[in-house]
C-alpha atoms as a PDB file:
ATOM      1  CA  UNK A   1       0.000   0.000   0.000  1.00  0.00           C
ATOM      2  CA  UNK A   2       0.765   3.811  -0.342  1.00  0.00           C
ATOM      3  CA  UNK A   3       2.134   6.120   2.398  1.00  0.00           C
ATOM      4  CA  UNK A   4      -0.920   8.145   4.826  1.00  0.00           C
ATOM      5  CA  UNK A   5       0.062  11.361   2.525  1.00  0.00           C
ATOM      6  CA  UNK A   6      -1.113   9.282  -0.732  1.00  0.00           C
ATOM      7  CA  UNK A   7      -4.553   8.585   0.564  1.00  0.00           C
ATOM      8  CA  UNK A   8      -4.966  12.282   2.594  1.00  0.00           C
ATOM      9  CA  UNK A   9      -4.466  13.623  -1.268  1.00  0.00           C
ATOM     10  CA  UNK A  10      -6.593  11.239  -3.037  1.00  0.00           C
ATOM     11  CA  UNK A  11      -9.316  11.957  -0.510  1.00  0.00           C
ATOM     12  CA  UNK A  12      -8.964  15.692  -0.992  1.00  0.00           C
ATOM     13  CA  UNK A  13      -8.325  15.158  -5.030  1.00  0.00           C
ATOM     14  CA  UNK A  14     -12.110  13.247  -5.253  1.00  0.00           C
ATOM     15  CA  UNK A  15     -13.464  15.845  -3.157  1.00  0.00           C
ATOM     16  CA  UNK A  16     -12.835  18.895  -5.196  1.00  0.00           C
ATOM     17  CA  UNK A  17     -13.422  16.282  -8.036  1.00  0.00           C
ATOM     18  CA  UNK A  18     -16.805  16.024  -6.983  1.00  0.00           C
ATOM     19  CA  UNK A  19     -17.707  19.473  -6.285  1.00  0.00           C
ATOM     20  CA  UNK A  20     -16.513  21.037  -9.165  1.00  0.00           C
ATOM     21  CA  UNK A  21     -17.620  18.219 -11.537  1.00  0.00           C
ATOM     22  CA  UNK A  22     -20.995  19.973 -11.100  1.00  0.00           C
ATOM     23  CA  UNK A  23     -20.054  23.006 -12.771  1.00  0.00           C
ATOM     24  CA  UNK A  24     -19.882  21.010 -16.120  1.00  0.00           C
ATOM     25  CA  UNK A  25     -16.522  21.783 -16.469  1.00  0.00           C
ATOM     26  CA  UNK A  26     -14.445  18.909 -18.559  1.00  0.00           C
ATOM     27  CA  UNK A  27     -12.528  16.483 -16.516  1.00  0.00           C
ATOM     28  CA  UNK A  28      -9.296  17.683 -18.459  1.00  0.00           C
ATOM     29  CA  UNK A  29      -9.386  20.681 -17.173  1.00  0.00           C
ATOM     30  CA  UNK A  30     -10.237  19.937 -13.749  1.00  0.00           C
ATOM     31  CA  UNK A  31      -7.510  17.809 -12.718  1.00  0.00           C
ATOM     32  CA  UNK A  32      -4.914  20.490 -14.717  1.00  0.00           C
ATOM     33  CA  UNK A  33      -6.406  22.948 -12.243  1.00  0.00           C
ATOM     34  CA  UNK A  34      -6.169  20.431  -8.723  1.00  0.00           C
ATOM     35  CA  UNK A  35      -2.847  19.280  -9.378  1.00  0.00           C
ATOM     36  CA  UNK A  36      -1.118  22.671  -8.260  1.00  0.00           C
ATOM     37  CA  UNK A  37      -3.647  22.382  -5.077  1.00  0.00           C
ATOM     38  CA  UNK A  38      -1.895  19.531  -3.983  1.00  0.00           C
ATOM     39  CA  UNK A  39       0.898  18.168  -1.921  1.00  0.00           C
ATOM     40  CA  UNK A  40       3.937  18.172  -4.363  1.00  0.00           C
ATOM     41  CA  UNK A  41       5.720  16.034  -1.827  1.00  0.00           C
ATOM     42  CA  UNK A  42       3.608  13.466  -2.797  1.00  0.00           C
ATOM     43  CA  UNK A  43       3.238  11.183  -6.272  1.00  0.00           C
ATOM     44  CA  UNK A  44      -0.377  12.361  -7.104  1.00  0.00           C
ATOM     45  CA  UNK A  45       0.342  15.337  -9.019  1.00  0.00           C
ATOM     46  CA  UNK A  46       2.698  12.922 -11.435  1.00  0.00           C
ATOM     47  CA  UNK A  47      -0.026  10.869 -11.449  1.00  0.00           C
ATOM     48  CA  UNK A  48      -2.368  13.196 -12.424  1.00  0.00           C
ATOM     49  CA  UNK A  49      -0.257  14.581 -15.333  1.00  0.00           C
ATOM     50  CA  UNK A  50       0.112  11.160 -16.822  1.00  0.00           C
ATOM     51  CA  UNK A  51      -3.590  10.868 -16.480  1.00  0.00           C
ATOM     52  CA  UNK A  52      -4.208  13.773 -18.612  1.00  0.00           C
ATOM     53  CA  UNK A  53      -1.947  12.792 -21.443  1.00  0.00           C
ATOM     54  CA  UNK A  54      -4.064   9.517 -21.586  1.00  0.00           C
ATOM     55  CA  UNK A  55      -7.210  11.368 -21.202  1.00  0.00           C
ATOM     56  CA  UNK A  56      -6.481  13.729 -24.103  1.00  0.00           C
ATOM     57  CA  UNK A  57      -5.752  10.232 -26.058  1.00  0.00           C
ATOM     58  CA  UNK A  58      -8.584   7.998 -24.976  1.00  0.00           C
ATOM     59  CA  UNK A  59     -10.816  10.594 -22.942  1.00  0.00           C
ATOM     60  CA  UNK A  60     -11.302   7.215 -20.245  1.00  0.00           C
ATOM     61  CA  UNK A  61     -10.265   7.633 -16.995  1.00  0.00           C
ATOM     62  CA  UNK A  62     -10.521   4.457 -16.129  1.00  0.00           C
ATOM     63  CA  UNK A  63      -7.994   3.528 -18.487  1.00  0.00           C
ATOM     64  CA  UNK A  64      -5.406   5.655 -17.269  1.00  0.00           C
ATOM     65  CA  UNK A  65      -5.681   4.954 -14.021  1.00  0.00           C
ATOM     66  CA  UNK A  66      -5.195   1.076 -15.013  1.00  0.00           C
ATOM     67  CA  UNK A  67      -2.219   2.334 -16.590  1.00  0.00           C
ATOM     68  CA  UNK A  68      -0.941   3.534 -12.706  1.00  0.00           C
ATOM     69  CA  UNK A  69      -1.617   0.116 -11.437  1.00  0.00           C
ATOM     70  CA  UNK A  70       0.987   0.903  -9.150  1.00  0.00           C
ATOM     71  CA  UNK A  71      -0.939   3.910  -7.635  1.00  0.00           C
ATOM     72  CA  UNK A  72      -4.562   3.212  -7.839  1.00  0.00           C
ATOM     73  CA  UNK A  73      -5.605  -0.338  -6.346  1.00  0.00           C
ATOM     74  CA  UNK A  74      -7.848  -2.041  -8.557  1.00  0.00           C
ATOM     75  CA  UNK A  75     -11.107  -1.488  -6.697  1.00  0.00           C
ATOM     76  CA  UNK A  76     -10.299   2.423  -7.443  1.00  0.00           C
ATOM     77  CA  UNK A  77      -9.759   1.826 -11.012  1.00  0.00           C
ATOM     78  CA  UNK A  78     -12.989  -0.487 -10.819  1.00  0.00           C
ATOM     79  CA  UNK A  79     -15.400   2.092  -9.639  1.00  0.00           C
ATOM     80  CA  UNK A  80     -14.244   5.170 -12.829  1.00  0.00           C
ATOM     81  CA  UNK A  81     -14.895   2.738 -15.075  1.00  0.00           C
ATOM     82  CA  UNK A  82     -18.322   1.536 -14.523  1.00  0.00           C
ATOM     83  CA  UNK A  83     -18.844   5.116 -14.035  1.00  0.00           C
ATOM     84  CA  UNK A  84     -17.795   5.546 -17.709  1.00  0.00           C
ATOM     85  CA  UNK A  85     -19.992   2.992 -18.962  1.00  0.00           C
ATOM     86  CA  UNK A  86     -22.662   3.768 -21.227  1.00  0.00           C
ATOM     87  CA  UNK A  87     -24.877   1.052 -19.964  1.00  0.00           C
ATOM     88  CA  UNK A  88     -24.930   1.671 -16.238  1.00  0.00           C
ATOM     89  CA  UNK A  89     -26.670   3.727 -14.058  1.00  0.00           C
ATOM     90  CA  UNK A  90     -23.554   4.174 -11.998  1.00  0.00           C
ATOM     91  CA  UNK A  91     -22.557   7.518 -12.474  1.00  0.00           C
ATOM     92  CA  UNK A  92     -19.130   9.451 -11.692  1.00  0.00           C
ATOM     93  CA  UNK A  93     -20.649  11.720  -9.255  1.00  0.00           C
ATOM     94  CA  UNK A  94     -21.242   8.760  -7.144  1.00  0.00           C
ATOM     95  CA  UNK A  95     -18.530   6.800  -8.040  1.00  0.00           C
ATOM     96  CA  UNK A  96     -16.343   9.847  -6.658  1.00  0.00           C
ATOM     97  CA  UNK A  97     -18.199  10.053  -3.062  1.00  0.00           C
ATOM     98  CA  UNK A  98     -17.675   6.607  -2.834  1.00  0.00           C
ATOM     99  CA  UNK A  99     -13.789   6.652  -3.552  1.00  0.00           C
ATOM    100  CA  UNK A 100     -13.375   9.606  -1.110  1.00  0.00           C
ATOM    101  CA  UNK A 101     -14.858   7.624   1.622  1.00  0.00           C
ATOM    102  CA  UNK A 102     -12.195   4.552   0.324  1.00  0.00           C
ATOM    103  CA  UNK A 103      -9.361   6.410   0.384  1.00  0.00           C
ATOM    104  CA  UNK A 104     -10.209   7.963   3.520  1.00  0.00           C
ATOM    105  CA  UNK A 105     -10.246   4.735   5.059  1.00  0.00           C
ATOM    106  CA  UNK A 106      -7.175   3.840   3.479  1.00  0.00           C
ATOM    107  CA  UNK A 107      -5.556   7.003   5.055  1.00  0.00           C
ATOM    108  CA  UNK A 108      -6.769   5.806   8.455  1.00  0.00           C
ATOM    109  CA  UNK A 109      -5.413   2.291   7.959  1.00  0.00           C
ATOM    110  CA  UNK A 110      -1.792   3.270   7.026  1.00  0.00           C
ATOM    111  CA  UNK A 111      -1.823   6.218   9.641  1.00  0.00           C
ATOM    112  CA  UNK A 112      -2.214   3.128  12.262  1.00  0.00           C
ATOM    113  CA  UNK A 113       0.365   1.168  10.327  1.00  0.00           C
ATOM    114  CA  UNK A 114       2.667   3.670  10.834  1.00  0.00           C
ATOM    115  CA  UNK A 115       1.892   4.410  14.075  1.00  0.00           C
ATOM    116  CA  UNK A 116       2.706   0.759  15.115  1.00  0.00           C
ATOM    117  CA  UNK A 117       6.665   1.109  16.680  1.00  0.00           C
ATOM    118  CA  UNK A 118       9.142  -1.729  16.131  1.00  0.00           C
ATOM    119  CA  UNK A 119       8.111  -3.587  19.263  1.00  0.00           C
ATOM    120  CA  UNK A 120       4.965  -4.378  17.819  1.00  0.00           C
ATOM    121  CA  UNK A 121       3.427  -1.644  20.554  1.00  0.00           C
ATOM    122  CA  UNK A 122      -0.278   0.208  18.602  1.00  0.00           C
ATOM    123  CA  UNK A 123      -0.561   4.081  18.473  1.00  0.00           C
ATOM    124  CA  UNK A 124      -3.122   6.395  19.446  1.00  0.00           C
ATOM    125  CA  UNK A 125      -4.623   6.550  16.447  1.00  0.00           C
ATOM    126  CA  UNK A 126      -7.076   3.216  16.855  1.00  0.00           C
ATOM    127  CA  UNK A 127     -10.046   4.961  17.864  1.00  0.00           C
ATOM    128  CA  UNK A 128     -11.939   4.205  14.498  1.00  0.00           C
ATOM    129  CA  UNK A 129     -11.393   0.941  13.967  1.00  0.00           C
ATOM    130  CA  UNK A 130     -14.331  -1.636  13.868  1.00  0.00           C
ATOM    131  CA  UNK A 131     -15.227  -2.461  17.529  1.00  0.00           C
ATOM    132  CA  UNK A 132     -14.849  -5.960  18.818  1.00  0.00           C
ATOM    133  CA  UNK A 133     -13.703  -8.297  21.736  1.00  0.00           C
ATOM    134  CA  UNK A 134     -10.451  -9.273  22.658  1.00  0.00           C
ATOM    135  CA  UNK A 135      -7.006  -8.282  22.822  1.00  0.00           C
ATOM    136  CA  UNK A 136      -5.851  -5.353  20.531  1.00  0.00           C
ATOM    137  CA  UNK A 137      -2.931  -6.863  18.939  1.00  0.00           C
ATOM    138  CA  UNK A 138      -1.605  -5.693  15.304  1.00  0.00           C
ATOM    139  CA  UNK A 139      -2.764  -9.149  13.808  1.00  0.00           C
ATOM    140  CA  UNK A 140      -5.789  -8.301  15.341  1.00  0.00           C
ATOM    141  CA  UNK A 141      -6.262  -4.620  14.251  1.00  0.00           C
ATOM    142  CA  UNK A 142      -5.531  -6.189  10.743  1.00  0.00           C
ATOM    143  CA  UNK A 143      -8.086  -7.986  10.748  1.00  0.00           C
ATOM    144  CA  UNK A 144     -10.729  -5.938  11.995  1.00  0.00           C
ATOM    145  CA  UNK A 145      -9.533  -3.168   9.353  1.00  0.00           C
ATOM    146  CA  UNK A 146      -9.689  -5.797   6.468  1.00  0.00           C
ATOM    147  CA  UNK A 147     -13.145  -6.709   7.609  1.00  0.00           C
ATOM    148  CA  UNK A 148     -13.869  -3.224   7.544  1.00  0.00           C
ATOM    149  CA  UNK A 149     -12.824  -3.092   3.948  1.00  0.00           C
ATOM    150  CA  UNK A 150     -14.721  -6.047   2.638  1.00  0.00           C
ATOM    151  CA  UNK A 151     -18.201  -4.661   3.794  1.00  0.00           C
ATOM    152  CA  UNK A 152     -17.787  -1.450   2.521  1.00  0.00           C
ATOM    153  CA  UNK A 153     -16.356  -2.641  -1.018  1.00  0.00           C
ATOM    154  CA  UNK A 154     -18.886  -5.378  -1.094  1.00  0.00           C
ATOM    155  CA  UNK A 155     -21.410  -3.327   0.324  1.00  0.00           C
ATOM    156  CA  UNK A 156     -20.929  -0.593  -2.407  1.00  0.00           C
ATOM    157  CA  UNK A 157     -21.112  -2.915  -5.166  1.00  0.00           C
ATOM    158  CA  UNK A 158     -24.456  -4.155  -4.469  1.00  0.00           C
ATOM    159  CA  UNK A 159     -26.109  -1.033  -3.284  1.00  0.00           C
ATOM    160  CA  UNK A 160     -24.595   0.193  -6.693  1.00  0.00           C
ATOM    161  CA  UNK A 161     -25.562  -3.150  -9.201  1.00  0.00           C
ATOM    162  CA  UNK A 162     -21.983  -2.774 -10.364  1.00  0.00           C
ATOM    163  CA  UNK A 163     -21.593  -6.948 -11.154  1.00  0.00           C
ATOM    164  CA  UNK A 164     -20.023  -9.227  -8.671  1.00  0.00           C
ATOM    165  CA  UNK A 165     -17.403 -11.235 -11.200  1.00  0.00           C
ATOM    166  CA  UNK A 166     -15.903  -8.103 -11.974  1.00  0.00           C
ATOM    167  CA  UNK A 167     -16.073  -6.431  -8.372  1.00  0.00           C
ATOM    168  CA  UNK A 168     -14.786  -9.115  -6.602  1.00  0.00           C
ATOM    169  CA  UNK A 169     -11.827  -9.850  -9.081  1.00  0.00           C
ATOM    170  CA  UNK A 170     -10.840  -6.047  -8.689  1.00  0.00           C
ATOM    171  CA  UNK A 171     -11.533  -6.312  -4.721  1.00  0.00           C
ATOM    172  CA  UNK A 172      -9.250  -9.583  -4.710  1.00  0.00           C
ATOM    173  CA  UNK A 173      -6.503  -8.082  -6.301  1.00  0.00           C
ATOM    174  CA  UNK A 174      -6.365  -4.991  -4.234  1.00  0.00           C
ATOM    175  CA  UNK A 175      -3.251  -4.794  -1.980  1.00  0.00           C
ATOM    176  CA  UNK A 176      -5.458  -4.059   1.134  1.00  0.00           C
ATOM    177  CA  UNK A 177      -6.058  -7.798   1.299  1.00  0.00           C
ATOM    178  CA  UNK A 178      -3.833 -10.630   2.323  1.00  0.00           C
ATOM    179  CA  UNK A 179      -3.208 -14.169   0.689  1.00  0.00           C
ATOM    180  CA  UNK A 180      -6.120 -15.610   2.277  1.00  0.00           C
ATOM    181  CA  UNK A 181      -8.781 -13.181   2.078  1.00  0.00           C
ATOM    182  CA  UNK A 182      -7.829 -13.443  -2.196  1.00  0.00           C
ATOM    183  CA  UNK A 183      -8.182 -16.545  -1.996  1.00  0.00           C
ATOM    184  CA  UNK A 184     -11.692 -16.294  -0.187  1.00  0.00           C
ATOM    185  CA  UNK A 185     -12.944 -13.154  -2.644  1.00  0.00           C
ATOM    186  CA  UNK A 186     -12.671 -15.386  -5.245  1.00  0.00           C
ATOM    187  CA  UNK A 187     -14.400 -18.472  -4.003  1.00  0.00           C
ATOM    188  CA  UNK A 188     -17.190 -15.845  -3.246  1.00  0.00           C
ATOM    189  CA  UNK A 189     -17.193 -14.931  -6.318  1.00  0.00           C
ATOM    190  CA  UNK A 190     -18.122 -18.254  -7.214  1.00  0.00           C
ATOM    191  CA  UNK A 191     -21.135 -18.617  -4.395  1.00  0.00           C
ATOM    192  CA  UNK A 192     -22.555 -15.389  -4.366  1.00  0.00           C
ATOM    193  CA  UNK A 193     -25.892 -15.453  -5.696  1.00  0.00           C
ATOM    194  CA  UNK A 194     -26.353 -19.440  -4.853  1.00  0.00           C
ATOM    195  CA  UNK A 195     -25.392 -19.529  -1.291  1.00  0.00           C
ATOM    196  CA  UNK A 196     -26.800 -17.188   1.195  1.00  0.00           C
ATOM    197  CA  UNK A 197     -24.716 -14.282   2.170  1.00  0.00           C
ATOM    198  CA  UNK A 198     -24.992 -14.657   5.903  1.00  0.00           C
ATOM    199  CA  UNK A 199     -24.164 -18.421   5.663  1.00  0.00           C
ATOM    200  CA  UNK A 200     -21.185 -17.452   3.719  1.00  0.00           C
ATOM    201  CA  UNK A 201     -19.828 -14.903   6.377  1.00  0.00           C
ATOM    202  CA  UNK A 202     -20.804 -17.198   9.259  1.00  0.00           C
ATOM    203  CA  UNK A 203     -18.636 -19.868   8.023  1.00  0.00           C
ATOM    204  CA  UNK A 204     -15.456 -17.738   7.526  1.00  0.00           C
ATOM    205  CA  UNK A 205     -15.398 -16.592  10.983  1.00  0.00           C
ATOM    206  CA  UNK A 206     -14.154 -17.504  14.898  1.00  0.00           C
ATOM    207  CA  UNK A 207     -17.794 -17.811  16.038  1.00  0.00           C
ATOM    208  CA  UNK A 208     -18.547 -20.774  13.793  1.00  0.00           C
ATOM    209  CA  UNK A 209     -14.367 -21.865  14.433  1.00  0.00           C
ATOM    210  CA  UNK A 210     -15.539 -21.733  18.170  1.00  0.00           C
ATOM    211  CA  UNK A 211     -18.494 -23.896  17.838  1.00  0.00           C
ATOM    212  CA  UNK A 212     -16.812 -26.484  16.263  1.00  0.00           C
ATOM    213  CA  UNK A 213     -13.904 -26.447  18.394  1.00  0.00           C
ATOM    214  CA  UNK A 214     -16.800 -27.341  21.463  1.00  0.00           C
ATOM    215  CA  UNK A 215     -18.185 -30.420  19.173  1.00  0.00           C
ATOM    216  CA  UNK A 216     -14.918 -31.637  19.006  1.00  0.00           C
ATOM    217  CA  UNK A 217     -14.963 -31.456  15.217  1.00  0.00           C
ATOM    218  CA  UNK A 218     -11.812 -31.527  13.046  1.00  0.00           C
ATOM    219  CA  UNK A 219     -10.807 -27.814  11.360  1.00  0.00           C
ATOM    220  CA  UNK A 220      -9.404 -29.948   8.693  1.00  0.00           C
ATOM    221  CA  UNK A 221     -10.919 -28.466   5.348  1.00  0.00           C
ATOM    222  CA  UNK A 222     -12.693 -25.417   7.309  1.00  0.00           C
ATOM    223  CA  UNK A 223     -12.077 -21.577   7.021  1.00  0.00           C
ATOM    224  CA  UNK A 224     -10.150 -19.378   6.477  1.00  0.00           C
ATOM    225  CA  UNK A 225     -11.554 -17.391   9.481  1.00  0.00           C
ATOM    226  CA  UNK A 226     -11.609 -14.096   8.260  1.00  0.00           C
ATOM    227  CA  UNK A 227     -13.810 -12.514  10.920  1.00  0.00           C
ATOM    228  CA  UNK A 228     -14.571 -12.187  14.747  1.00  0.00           C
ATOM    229  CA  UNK A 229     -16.977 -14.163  16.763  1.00  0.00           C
ATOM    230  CA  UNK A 230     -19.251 -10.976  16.642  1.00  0.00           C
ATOM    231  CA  UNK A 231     -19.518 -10.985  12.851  1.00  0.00           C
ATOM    232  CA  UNK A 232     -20.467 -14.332  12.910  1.00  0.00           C
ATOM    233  CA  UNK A 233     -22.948 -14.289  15.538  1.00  0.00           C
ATOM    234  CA  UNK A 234     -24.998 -11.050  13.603  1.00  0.00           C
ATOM    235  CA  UNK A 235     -24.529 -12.857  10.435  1.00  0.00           C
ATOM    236  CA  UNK A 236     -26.002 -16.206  11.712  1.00  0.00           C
ATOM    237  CA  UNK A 237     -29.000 -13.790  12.838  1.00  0.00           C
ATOM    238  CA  UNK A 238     -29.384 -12.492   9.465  1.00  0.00           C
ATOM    239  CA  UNK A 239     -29.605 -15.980   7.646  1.00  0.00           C
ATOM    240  CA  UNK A 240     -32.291 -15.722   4.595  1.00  0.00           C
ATOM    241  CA  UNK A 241     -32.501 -11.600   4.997  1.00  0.00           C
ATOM    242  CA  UNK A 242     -32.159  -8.708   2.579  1.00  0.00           C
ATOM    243  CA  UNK A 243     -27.993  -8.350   2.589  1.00  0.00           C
ATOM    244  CA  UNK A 244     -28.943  -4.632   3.338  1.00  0.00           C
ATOM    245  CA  UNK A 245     -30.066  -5.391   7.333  1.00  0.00           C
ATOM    246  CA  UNK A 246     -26.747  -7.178   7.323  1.00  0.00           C
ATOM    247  CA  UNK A 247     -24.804  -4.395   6.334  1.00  0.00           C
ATOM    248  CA  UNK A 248     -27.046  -2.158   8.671  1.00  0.00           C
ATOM    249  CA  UNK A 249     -26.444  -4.245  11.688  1.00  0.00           C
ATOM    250  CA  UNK A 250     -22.661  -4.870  11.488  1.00  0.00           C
ATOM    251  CA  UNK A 251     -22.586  -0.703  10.689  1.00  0.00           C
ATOM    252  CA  UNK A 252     -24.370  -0.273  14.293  1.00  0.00           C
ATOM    253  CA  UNK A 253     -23.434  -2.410  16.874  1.00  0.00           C
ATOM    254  CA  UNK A 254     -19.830  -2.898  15.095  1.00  0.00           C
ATOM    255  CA  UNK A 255     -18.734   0.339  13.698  1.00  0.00           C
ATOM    256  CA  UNK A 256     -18.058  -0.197  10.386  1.00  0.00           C
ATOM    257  CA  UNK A 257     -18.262   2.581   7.890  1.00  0.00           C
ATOM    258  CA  UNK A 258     -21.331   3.187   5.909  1.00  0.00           C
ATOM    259  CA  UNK A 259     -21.191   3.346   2.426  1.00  0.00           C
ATOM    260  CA  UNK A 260     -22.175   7.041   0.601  1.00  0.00           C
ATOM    261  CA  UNK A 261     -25.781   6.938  -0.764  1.00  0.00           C
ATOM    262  CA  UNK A 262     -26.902   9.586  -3.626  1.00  0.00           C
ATOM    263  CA  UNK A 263     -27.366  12.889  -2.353  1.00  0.00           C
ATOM    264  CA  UNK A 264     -30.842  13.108  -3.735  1.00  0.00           C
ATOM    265  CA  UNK A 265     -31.736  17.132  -4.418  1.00  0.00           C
ATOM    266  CA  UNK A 266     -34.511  18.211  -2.108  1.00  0.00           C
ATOM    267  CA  UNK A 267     -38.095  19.587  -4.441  1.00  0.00           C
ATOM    268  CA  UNK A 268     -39.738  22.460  -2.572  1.00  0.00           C
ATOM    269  CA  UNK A 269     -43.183  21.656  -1.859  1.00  0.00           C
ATOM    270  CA  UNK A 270     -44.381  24.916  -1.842  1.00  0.00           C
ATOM    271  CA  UNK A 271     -43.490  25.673  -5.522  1.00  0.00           C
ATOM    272  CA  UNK A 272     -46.770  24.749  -7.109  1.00  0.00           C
ATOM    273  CA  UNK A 273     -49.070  26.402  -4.475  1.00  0.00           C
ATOM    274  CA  UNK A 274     -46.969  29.665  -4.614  1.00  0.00           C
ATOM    275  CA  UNK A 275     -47.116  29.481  -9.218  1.00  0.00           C
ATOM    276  CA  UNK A 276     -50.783  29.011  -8.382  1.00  0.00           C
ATOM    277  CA  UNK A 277     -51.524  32.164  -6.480  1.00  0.00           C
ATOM    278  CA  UNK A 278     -49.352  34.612  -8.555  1.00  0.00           C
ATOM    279  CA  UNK A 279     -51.228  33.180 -11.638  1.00  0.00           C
ATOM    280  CA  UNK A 280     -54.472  34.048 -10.153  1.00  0.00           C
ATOM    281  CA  UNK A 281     -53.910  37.413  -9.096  1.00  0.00           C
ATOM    282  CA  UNK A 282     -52.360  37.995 -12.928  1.00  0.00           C
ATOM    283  CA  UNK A 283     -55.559  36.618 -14.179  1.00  0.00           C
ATOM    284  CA  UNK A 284     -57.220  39.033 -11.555  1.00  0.00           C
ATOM    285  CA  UNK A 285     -55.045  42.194 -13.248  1.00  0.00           C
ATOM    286  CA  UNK A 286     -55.500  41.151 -16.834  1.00  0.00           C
ATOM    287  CA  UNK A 287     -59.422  41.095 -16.352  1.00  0.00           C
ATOM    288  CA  UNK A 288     -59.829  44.800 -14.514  1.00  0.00           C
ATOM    289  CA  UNK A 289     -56.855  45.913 -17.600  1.00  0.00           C
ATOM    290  CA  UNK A 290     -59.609  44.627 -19.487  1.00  0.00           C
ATOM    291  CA  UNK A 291     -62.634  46.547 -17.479  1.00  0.00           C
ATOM    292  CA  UNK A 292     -60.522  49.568 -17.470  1.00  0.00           C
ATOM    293  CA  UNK A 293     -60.102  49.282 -21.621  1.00  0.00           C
ATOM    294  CA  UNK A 294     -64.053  48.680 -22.448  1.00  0.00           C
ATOM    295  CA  UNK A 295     -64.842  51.950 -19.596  1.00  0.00           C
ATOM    296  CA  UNK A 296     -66.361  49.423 -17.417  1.00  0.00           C
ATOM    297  CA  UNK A 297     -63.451  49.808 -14.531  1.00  0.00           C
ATOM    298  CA  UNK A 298     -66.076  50.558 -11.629  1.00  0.00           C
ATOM    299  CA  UNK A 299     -64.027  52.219  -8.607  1.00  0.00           C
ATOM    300  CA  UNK A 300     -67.034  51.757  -6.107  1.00  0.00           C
ATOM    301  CA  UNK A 301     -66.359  48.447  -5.258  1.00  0.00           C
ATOM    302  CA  UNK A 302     -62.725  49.355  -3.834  1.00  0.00           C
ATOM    303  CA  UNK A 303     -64.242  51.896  -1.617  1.00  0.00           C
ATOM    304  CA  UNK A 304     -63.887  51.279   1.842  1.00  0.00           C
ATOM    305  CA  UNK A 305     -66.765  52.572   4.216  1.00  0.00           C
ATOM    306  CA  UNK A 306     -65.333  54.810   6.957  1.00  0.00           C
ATOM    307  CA  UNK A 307     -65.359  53.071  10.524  1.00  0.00           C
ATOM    308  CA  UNK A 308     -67.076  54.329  13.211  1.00  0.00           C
ATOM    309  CA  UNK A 309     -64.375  56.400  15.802  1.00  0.00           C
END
């Protein structure tokens, strides 16, 4: 993975990204404007230059940043281009809140990283990881954080209807993830959709690990256990459930992050009403312009009777 500075920029870069990307101003010149807003200690500005000679080729993104391999993880490079994709619904206003949010987690997970000293002691920078029991140990923060990972890449592809094969090839090949959760992203790959999601949580974690250790059956052929006993037990209570309550549950009693939802632009309720009444009081002008043409404008009627003192 990248230094804590990488990720702090990319966050920032998607943010401006997605704010100015409203103004309709081309993605060209965009990122030729927020590359001298950023770090130049860092690689991103490089980055973005060699972006912009692809984009002036190919007009992609996505392609460019598959190019920088080395840079962007795949899941990154995933999300731009189903954004660019004429068929889906996915667009790249979306697809940048959601890679702000994952590089922001990626900036907390190497700021702990680095805050771990050579005896193995943790920092004081592990407020934010996903809560559990047990021991905080680095293995153990590692886990946790990858956990973390999976449900919000996971969680974003189905909220999204970005494709599974294709998500969970990029999220398997993303350096975030060890040896064994690749090799468990891909087996998913191969379930999801036939076997229920809870089941296929509950299985890859300690709770179902501890259960079979108490009926004395053999681990032979069993795991890897990916997540904590806590995971396991709220997955085991969302068997045969919409995967959204699953999400939803680990997100409150566990911590994880929540993936960003369309900001959907608020109609005011009161513009019809308010049309309404200055149409009929310009109907009510036209018609005594009208009166006052034809000489039959009566001023009688507007007289107001003197009150009584």
């Amino acid at each position: 993975m990248l230094d804590n500075a990488e990720y702090v920029e990319q966050a920032y870069l998607f943010d401006l990204l997605r704010e100015r990307i409203a103004e309709q101003t081309p993605m060209q010149e965009l990122l030729g404007q927020l590359r001298h807003e950023l770090l130049a200690t860092t690689r991103l500005p490089m980055a973005i230059d060699f972006m912009l000679t692809e984009l002036r080729h190919s007009g992609l993104m996505g392609d460019a940043m598959a190019r920088l391999s080395h840079y962007f993880s795949p899941f990154q490079t995933f999300l731009i281009r189903e954004s660019e994709s004429e068929t889906g619904r996915f667009t790249i206003h979306i697809a940048l809140q959601v890679l702000q949010a994952d590089a922001k987690l990626r900036a907390d997970y190497t700021a702990r990283l680095e805050s771990i000293d050579t005896q193995g002691n943790l920092g004081d920078s592990f407020s934010t990881i996903p809560r559990g029991g047990g021991a905080m140990t680095p293995t153990v923060m590692a886990q946790r954080a990858r956990s973390g990972f999976f449900f919000f890449h996971f969680e974003a592809i189905s909220r999204n209807r970005l494709g599974y094969d294709a998500g969970l090839t990029a999220m398997s090949n993303d350096p975030v993830y060890d040896a064994d959760w690749t090799k468990w992203l891909l087996d998913l790959r191969a379930n999801v959709g036939l076997v229920d999601m809870a089941d296929l949580l509950f299985l890859a974690s300690d709770e179902y690990r501890r259960r079979l250790i108490e009926e004395n059956v053999p681990l032979d052929g069993k795991g890897p256990f990916l997540f904590g006993e806590k995971e396991g037990r709220i997955a085991l209570a969302n068997r045969r459930k919409d995967p959204v309550y699953l999400f939803g549950a680990m997100q409150r009693h566990l911590g994880y992050p929540p993936v960003p939802r369309p900001i959907k632009e608020e109609t005011d309720r009161d513009t019809i009403p308010a049309m309404l009444r200055r149409i009929e009081r310009l109907e009510s002008r036209i018609k005594l312009m009208e009166q006052e043409q034809r000489q039959e404008f009566d001023l009688s009627k507007f007289y107001q009777k003197p009150t009584d003192a």
